[in-house]
PDB file of N, CA and C in Angstrom:
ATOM      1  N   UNK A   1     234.248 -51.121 -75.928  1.00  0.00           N
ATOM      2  CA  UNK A   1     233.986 -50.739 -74.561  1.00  0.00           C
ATOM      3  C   UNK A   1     233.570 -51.969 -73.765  1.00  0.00           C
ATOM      4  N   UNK A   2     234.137 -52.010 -72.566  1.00  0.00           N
ATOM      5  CA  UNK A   2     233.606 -53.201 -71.673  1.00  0.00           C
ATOM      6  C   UNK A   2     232.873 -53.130 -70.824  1.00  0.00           C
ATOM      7  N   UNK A   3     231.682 -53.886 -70.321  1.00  0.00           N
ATOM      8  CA  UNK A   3     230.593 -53.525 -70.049  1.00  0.00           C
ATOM      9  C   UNK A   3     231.107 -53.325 -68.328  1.00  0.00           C
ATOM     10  N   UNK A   4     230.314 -52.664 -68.026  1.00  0.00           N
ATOM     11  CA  UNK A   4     230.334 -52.191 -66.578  1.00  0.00           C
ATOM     12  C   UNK A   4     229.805 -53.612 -65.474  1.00  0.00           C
ATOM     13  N   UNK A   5     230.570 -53.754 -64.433  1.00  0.00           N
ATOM     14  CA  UNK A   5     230.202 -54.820 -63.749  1.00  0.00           C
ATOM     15  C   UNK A   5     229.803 -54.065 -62.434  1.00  0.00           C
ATOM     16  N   UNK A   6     228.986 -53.639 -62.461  1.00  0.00           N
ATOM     17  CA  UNK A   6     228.431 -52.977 -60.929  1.00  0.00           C
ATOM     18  C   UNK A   6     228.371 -54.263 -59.737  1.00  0.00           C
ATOM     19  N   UNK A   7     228.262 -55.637 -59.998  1.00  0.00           N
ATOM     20  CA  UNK A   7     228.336 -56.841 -59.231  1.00  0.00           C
ATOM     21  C   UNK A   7     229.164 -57.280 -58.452  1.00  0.00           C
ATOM     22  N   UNK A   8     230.165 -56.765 -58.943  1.00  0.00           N
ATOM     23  CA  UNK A   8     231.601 -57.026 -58.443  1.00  0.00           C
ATOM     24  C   UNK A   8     232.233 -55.736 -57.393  1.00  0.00           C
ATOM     25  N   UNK A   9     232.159 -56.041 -56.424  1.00  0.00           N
ATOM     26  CA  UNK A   9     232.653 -55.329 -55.150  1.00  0.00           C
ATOM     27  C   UNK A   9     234.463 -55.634 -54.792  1.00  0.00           C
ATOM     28  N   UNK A  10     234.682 -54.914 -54.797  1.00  0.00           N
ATOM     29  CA  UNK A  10     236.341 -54.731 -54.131  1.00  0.00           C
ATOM     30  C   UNK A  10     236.287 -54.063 -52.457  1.00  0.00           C
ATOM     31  N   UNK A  11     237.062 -54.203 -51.600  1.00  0.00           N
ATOM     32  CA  UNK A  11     237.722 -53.042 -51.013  1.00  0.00           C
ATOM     33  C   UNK A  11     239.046 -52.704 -50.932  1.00  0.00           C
ATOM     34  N   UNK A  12     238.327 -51.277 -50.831  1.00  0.00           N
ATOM     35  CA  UNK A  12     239.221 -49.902 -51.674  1.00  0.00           C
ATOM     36  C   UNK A  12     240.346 -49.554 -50.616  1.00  0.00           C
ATOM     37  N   UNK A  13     241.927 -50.258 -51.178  1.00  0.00           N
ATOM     38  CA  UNK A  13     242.744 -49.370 -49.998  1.00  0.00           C
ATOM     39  C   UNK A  13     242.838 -47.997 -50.312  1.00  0.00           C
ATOM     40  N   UNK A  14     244.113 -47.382 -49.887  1.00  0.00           N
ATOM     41  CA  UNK A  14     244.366 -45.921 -49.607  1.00  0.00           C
ATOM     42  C   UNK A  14     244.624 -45.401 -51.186  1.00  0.00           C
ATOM     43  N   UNK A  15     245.342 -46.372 -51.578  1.00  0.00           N
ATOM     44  CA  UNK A  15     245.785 -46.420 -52.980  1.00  0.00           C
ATOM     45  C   UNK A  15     244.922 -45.925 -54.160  1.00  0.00           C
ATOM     46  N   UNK A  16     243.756 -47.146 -54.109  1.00  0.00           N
ATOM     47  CA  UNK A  16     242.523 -47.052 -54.403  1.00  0.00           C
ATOM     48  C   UNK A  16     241.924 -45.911 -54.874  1.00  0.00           C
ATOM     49  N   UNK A  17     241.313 -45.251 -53.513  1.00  0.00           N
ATOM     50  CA  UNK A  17     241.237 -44.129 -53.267  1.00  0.00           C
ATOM     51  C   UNK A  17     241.543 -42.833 -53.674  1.00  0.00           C
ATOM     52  N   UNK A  18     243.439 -42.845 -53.764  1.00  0.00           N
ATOM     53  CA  UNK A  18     243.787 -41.634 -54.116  1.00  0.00           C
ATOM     54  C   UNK A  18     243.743 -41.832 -56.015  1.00  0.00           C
ATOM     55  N   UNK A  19     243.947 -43.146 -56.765  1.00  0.00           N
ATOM     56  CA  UNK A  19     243.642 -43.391 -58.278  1.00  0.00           C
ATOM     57  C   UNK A  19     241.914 -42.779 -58.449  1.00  0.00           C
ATOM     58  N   UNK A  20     241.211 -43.232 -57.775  1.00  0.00           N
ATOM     59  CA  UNK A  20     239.579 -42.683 -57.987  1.00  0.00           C
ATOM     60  C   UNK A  20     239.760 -41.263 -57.693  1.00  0.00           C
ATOM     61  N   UNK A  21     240.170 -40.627 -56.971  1.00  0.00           N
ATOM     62  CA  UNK A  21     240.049 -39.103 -56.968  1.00  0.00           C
ATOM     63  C   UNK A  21     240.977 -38.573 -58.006  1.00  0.00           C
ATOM     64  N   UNK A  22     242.218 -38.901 -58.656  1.00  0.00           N
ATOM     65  CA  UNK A  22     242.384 -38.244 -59.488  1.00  0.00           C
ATOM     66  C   UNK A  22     241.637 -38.316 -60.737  1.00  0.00           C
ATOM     67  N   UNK A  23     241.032 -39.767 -60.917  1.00  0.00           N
ATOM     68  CA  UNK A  23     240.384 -39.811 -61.847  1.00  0.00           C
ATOM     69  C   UNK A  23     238.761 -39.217 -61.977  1.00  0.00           C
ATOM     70  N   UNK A  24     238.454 -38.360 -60.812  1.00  0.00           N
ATOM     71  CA  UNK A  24     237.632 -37.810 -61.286  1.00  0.00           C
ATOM     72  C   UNK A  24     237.698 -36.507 -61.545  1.00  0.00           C
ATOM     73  N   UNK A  25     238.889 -36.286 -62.126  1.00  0.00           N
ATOM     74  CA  UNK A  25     239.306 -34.654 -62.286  1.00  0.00           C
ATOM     75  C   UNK A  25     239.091 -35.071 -63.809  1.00  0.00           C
ATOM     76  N   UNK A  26     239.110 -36.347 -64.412  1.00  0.00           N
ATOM     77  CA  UNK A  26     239.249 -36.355 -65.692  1.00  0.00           C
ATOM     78  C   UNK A  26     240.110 -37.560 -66.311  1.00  0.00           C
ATOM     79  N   UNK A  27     240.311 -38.045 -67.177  1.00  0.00           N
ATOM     80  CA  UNK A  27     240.933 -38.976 -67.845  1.00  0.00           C
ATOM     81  C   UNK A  27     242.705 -38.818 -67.177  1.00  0.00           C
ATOM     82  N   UNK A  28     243.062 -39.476 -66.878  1.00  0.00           N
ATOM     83  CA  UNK A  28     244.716 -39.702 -66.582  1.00  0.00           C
ATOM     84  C   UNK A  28     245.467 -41.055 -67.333  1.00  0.00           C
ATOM     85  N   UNK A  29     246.720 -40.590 -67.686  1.00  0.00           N
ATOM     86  CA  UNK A  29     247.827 -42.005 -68.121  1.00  0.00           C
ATOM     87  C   UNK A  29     248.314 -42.717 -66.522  1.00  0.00           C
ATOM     88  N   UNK A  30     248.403 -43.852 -66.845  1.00  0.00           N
ATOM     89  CA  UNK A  30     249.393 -44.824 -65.754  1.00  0.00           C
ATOM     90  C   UNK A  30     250.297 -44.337 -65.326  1.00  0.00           C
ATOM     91  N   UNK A  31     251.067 -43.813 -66.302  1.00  0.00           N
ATOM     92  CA  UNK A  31     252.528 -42.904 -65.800  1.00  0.00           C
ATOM     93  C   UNK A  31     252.306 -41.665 -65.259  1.00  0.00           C
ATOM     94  N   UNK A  32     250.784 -40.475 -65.032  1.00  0.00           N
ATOM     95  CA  UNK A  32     250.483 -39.571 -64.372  1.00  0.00           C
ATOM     96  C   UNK A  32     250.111 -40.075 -63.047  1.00  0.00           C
ATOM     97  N   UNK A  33     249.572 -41.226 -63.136  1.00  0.00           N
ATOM     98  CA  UNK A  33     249.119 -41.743 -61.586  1.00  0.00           C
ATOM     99  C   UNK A  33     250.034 -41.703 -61.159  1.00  0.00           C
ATOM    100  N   UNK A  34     250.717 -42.578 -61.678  1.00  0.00           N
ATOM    101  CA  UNK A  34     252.557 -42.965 -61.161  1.00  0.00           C
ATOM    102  C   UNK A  34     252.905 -42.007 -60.256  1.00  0.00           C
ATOM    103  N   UNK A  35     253.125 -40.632 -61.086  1.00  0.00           N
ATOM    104  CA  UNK A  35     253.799 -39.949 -60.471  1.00  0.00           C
ATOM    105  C   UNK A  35     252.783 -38.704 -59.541  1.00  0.00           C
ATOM    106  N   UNK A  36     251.576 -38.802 -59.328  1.00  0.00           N
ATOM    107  CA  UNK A  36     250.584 -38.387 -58.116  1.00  0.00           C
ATOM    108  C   UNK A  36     250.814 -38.889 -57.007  1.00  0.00           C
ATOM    109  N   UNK A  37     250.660 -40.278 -57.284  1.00  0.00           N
ATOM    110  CA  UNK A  37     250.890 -41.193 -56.041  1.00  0.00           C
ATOM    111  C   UNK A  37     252.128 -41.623 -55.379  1.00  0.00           C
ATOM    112  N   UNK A  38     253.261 -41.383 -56.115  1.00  0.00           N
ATOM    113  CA  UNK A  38     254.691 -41.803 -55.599  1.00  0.00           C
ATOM    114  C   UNK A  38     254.827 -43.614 -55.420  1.00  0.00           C
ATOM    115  N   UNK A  39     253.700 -43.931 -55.980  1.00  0.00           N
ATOM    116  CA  UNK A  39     253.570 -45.254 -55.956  1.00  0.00           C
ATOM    117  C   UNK A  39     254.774 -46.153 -56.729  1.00  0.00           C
ATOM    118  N   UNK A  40     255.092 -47.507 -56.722  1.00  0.00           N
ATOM    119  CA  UNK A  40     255.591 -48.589 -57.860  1.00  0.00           C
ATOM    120  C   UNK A  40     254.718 -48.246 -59.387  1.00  0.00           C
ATOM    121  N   UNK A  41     255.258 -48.461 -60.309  1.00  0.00           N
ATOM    122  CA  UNK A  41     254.750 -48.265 -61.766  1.00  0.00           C
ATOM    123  C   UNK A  41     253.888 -49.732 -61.521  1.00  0.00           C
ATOM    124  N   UNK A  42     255.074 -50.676 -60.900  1.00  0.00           N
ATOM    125  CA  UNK A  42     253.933 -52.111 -60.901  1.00  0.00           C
ATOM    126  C   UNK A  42     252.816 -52.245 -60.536  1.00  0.00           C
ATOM    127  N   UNK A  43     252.742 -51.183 -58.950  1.00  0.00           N
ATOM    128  CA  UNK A  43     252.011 -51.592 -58.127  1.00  0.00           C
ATOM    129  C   UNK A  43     250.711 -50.490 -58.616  1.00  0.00           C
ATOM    130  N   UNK A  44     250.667 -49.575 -59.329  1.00  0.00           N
ATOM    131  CA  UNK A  44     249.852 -48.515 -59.686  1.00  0.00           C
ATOM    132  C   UNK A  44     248.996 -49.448 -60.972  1.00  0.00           C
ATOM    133  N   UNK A  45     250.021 -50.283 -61.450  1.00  0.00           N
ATOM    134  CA  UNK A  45     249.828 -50.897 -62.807  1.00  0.00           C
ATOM    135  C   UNK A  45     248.472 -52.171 -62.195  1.00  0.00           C
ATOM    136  N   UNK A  46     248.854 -53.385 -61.065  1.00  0.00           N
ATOM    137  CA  UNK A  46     247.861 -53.757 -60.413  1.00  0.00           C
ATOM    138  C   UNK A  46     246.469 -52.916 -60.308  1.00  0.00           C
ATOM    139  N   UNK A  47     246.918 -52.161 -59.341  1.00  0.00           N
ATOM    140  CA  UNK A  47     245.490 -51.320 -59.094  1.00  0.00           C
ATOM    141  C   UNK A  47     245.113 -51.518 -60.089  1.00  0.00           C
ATOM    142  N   UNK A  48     245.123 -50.869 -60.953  1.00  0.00           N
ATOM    143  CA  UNK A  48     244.273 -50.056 -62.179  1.00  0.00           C
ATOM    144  C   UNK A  48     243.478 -51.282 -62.728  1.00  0.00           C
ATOM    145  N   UNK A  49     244.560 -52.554 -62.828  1.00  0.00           N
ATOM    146  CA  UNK A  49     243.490 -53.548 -63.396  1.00  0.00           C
ATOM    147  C   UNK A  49     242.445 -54.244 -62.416  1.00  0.00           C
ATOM    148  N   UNK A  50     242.897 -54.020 -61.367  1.00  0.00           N
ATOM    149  CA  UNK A  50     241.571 -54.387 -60.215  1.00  0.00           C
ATOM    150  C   UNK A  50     240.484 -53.668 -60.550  1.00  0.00           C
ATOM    151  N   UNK A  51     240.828 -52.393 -60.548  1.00  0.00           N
ATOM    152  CA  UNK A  51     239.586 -51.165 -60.175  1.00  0.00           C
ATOM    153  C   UNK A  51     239.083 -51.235 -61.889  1.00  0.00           C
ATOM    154  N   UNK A  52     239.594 -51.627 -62.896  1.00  0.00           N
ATOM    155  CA  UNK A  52     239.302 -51.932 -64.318  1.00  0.00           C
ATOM    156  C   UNK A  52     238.140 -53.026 -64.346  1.00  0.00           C
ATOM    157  N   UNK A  53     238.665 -54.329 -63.286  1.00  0.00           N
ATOM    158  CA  UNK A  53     238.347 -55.898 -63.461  1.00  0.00           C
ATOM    159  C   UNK A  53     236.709 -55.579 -62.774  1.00  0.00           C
ATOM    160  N   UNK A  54     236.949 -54.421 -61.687  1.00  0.00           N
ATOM    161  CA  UNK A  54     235.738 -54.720 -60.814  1.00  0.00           C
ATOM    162  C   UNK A  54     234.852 -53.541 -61.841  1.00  0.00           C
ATOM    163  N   UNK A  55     235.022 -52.757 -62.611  1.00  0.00           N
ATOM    164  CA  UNK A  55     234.363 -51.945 -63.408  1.00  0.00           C
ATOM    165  C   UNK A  55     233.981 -50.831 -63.328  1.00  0.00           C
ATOM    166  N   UNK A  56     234.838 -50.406 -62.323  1.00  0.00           N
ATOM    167  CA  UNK A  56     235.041 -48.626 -61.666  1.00  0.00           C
ATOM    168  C   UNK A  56     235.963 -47.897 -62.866  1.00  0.00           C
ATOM    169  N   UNK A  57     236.820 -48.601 -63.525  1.00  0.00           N
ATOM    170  CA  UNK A  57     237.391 -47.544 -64.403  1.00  0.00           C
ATOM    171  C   UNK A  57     237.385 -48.754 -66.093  1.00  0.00           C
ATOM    172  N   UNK A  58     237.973 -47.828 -66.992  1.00  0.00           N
ATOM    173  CA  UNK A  58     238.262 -47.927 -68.055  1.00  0.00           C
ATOM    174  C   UNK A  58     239.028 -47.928 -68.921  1.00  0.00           C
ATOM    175  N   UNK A  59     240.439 -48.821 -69.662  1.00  0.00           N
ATOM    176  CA  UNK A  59     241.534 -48.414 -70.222  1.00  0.00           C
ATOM    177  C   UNK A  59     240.583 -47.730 -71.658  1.00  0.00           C
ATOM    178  N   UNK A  60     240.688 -46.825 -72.225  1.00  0.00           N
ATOM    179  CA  UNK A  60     240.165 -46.407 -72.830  1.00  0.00           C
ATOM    180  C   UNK A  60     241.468 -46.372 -74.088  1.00  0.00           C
ATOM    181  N   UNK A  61     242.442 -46.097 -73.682  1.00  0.00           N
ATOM    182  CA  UNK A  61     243.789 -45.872 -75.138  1.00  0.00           C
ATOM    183  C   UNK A  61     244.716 -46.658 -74.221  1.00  0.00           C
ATOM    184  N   UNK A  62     244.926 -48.454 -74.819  1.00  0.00           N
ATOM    185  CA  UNK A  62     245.533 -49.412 -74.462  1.00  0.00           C
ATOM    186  C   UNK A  62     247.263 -48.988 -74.642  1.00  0.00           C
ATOM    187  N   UNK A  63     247.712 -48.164 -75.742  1.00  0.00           N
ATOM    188  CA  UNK A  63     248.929 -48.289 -76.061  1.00  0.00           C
ATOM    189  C   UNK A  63     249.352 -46.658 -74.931  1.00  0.00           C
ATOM    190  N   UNK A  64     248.456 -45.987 -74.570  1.00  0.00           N
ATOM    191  CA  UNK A  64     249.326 -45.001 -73.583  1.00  0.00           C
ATOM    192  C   UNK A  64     248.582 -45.316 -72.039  1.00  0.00           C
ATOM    193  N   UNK A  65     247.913 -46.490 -71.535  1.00  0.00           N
ATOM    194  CA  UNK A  65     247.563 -46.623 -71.048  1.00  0.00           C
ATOM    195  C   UNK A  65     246.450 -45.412 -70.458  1.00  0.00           C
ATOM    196  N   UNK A  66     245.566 -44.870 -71.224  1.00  0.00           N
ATOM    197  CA  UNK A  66     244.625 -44.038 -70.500  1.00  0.00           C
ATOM    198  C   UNK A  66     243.488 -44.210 -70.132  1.00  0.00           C
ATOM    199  N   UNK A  67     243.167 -43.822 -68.620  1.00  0.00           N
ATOM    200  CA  UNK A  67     242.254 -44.305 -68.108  1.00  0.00           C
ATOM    201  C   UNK A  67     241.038 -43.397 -67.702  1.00  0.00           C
ATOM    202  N   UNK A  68     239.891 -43.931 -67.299  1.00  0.00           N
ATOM    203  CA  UNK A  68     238.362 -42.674 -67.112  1.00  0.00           C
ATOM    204  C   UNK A  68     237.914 -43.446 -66.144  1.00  0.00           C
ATOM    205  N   UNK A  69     237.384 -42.440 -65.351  1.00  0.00           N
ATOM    206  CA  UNK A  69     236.395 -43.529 -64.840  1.00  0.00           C
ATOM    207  C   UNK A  69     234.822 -43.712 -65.088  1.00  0.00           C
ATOM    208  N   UNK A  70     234.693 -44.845 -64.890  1.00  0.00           N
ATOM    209  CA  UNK A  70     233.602 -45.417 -65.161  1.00  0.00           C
ATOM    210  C   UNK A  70     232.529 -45.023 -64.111  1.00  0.00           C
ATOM    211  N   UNK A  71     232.456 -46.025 -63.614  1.00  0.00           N
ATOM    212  CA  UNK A  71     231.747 -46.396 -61.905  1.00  0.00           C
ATOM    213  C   UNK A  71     232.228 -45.926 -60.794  1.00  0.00           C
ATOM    214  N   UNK A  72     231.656 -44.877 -59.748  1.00  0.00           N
ATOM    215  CA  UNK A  72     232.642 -44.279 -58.969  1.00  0.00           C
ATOM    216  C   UNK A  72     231.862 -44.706 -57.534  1.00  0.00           C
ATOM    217  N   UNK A  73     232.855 -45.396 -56.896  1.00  0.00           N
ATOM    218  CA  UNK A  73     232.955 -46.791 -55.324  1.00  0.00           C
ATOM    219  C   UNK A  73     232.350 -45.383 -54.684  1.00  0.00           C
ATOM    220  N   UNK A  74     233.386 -44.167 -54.715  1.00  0.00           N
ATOM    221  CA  UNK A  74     233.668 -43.148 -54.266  1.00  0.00           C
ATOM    222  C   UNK A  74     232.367 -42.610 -53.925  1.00  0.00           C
ATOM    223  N   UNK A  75     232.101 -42.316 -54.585  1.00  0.00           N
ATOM    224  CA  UNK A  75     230.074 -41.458 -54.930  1.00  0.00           C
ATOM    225  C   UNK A  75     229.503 -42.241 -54.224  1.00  0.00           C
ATOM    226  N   UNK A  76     229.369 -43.337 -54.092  1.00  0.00           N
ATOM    227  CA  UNK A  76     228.629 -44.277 -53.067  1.00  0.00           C
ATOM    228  C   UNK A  76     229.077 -44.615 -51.514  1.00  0.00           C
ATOM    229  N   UNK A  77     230.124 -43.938 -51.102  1.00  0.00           N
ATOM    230  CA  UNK A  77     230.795 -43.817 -49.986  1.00  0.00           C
ATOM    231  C   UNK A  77     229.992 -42.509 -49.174  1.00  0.00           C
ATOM    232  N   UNK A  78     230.746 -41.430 -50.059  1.00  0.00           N
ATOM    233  CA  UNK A  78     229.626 -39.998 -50.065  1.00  0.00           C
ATOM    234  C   UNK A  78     228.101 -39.449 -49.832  1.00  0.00           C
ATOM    235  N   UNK A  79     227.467 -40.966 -50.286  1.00  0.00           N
ATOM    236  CA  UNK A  79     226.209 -40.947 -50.127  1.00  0.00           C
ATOM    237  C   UNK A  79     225.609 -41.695 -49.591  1.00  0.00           C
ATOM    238  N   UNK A  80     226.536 -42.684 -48.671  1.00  0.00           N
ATOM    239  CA  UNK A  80     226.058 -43.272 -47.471  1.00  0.00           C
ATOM    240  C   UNK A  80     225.662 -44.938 -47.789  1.00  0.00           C
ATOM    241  N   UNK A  81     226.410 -45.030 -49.381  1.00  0.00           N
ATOM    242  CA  UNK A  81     226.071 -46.616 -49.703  1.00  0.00           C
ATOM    243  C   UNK A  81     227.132 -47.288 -49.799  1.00  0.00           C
TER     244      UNK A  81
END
């Protein structure tokens, strides 16, 4: 497990956004985002390692790419931080 970097700030496009809300329904694959978002496989594939790098989410199963989230930007939007 990799440690959580709460230090590291991003901002969150639209993209962003709609990857953090599905992921708080629960664990999702790369290829389910994929196809939520209508996004590029590439460009879904970026995200994920941003929002990974900054320590909001988690590849948790490297070979099907599945992801959790960790740290949620989101929850702190919601609550006025």
């Amino acid at each position: 497990m990799l440690p959580h970097n709460s230090n590291r700030t991003i901002s969150l496009t639209n993209v962003d956004k709609e990857i953090l809300e599905i992921l708080r329904g629960g664990r999702a694959t790369q290829s389910y985002i994929v196809d939520e978002t209508g996004r590029s496989r590439q460009y879904v594939h970026n995200r994920l390692g941003i929002l990974t790098a900054a320590g909001y989410l988690e590849n948790i199963h490297t070979k099907t790419a599945l992801y959790e989230l960790v740290g949620d930007p989101l929850a702190d939007e919601e609550n006025g931080g």
